[in-house]
N, C-alpha and C. Protein backbone atom coordinates (compact mmCIF):
# COMPACT_ATOMS: atom_id res chain seq x y z
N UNK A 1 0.85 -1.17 0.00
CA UNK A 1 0.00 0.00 0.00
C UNK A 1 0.89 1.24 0.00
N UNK A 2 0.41 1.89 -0.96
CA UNK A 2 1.02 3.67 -1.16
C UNK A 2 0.25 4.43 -0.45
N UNK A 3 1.11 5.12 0.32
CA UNK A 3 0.64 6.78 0.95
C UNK A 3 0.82 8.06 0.21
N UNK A 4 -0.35 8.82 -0.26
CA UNK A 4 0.86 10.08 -0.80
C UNK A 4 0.07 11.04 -0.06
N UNK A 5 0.92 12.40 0.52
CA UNK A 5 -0.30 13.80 0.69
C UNK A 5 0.63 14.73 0.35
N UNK A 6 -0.26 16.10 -0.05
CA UNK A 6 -0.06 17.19 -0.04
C UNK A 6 -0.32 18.30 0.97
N UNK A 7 0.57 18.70 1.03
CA UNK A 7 0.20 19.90 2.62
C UNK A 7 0.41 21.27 2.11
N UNK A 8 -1.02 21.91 1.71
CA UNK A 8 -1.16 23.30 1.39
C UNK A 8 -1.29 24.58 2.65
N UNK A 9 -1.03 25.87 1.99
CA UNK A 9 -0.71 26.75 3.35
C UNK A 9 -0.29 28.08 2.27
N UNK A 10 0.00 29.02 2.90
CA UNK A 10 -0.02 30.31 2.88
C UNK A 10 1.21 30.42 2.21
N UNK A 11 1.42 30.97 0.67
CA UNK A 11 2.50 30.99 0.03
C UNK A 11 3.64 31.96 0.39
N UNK A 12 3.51 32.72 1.67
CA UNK A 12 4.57 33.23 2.85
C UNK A 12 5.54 32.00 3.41
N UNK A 13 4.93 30.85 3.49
CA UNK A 13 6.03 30.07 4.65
C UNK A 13 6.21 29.11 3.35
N UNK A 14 7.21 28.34 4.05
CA UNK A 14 7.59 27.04 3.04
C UNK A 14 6.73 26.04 3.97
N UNK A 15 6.23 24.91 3.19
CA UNK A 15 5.75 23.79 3.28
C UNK A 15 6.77 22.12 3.73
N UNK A 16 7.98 22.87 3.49
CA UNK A 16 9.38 21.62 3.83
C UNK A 16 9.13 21.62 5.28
N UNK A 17 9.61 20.21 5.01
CA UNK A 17 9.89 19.56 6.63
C UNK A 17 8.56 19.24 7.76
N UNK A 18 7.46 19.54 7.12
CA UNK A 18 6.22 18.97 8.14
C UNK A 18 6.28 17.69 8.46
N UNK A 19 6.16 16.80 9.57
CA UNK A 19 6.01 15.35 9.58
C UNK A 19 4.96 15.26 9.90
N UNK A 20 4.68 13.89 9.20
CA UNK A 20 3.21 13.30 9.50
C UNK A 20 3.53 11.82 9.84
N UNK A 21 2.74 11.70 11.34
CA UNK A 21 3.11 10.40 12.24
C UNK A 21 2.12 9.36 11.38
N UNK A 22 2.35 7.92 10.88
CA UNK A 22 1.68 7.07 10.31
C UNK A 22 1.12 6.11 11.62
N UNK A 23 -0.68 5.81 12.40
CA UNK A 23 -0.34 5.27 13.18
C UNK A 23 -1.52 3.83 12.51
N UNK A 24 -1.32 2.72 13.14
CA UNK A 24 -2.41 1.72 12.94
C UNK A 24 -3.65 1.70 13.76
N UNK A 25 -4.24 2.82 14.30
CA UNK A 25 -5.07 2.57 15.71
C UNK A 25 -5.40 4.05 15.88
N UNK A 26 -6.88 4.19 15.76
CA UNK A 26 -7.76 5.34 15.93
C UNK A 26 -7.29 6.44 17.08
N UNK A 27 -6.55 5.48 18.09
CA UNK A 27 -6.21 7.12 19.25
C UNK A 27 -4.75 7.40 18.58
N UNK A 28 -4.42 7.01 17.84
CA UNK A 28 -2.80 7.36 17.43
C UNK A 28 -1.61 7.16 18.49
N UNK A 29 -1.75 5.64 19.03
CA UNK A 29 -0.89 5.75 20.02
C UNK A 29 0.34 4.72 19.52
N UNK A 30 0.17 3.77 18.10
CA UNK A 30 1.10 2.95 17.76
C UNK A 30 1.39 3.21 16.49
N UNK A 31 3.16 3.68 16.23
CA UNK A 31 3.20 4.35 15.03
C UNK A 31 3.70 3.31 14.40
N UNK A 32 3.64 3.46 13.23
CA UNK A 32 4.13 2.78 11.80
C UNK A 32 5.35 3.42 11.44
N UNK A 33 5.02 4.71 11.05
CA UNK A 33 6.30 5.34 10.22
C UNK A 33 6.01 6.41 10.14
N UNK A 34 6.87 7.24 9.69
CA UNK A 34 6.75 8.79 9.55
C UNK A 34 6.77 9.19 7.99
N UNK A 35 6.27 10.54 8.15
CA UNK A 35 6.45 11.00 6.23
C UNK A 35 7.33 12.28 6.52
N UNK A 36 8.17 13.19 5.84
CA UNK A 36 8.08 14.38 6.24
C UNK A 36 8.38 14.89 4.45
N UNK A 37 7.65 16.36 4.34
CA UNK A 37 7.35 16.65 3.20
C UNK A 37 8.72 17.52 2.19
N UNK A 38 8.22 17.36 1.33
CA UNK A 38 9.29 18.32 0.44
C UNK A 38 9.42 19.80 0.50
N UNK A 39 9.87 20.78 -0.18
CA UNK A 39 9.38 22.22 -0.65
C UNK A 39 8.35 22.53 -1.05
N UNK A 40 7.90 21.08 -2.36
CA UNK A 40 6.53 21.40 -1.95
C UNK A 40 5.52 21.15 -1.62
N UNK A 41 5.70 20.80 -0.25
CA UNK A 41 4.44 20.06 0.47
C UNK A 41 4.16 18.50 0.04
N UNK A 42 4.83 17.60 -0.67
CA UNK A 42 4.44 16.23 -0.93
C UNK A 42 5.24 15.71 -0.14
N UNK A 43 5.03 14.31 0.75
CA UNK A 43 5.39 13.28 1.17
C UNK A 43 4.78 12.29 0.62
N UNK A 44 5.50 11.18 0.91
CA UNK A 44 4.54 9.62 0.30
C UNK A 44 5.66 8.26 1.39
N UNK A 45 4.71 7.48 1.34
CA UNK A 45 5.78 6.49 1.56
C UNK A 45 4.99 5.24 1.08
N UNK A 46 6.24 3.92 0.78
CA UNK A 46 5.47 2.94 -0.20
C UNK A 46 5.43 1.85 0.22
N UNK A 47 5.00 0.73 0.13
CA UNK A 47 5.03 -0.55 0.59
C UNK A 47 4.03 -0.91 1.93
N UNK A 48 3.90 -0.04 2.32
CA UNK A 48 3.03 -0.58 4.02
C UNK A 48 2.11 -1.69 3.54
N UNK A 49 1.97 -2.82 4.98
CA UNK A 49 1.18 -3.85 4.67
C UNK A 49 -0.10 -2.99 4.35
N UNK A 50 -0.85 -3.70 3.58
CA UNK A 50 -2.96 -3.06 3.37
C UNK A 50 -2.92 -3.24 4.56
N UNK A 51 -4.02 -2.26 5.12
CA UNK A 51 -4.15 -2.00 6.68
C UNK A 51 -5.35 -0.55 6.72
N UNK A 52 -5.27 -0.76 7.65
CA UNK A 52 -6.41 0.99 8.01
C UNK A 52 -5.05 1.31 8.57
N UNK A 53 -5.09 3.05 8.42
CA UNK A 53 -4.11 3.90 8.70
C UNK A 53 -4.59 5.45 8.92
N UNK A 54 -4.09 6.32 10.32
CA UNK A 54 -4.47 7.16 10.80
C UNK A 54 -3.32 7.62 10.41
N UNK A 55 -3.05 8.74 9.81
CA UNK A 55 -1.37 10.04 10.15
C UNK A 55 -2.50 11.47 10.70
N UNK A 56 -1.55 11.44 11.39
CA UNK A 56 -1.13 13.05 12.35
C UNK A 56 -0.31 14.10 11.93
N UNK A 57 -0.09 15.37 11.85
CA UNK A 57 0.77 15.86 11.56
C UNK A 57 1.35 15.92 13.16
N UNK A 58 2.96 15.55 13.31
CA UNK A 58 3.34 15.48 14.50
C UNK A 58 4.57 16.74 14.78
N UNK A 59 4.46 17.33 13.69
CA UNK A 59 5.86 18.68 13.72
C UNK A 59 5.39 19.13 12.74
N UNK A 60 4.77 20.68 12.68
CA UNK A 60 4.74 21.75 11.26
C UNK A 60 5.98 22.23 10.96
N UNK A 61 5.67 22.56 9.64
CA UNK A 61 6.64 23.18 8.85
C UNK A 61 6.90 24.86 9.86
N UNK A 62 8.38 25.31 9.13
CA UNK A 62 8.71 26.59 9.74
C UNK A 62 7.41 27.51 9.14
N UNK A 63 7.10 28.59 10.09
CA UNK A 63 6.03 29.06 9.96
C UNK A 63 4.53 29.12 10.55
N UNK A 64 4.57 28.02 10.83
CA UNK A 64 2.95 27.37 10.86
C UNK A 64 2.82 26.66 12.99
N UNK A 65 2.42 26.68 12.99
CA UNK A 65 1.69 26.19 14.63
C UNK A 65 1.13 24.79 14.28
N UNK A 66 1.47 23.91 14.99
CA UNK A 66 1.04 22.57 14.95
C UNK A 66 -0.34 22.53 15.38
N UNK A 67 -1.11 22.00 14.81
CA UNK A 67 -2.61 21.72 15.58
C UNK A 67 -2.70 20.29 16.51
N UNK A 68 -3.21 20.98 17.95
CA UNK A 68 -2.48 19.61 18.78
C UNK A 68 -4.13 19.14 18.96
N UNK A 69 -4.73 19.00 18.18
CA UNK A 69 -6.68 18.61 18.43
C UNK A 69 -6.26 17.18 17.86
């Protein structure tokens, strides 16, 4: 299974370096793997077993405030 996202935002900040926590389990307490994005805003990662899958953003990009909801 392929992951891909895009992380859009205010063409003031850069979009590099956001991570997004990959977890298997609705409260997000068991992670899989991490993504963290490009310049521009794409991450992906490839191979994960088929599965249900929750990501978090767990660190914003410079600029931006993490949403901790």
């Amino acid at each position: 299974m392929d992951i891909k996202l895009t992380k859009t935002g205010d063409d003031a900040y850069t979009l590099k370096n956001a991570v997004y926590t990959i977890y298997d389990d609705a409260d997000c307490k068991n992670k899989i793997n991490t993504m963290t994005t490009d310049i521009n805003g794409k991450a992906s990662i490839n191979n994960l077993p088929l599965n249900k899958y929750w990501i978090k953003e767990t660190s914003a990009s410079k600029g931006y405030k993490l949403d901790e909801r």
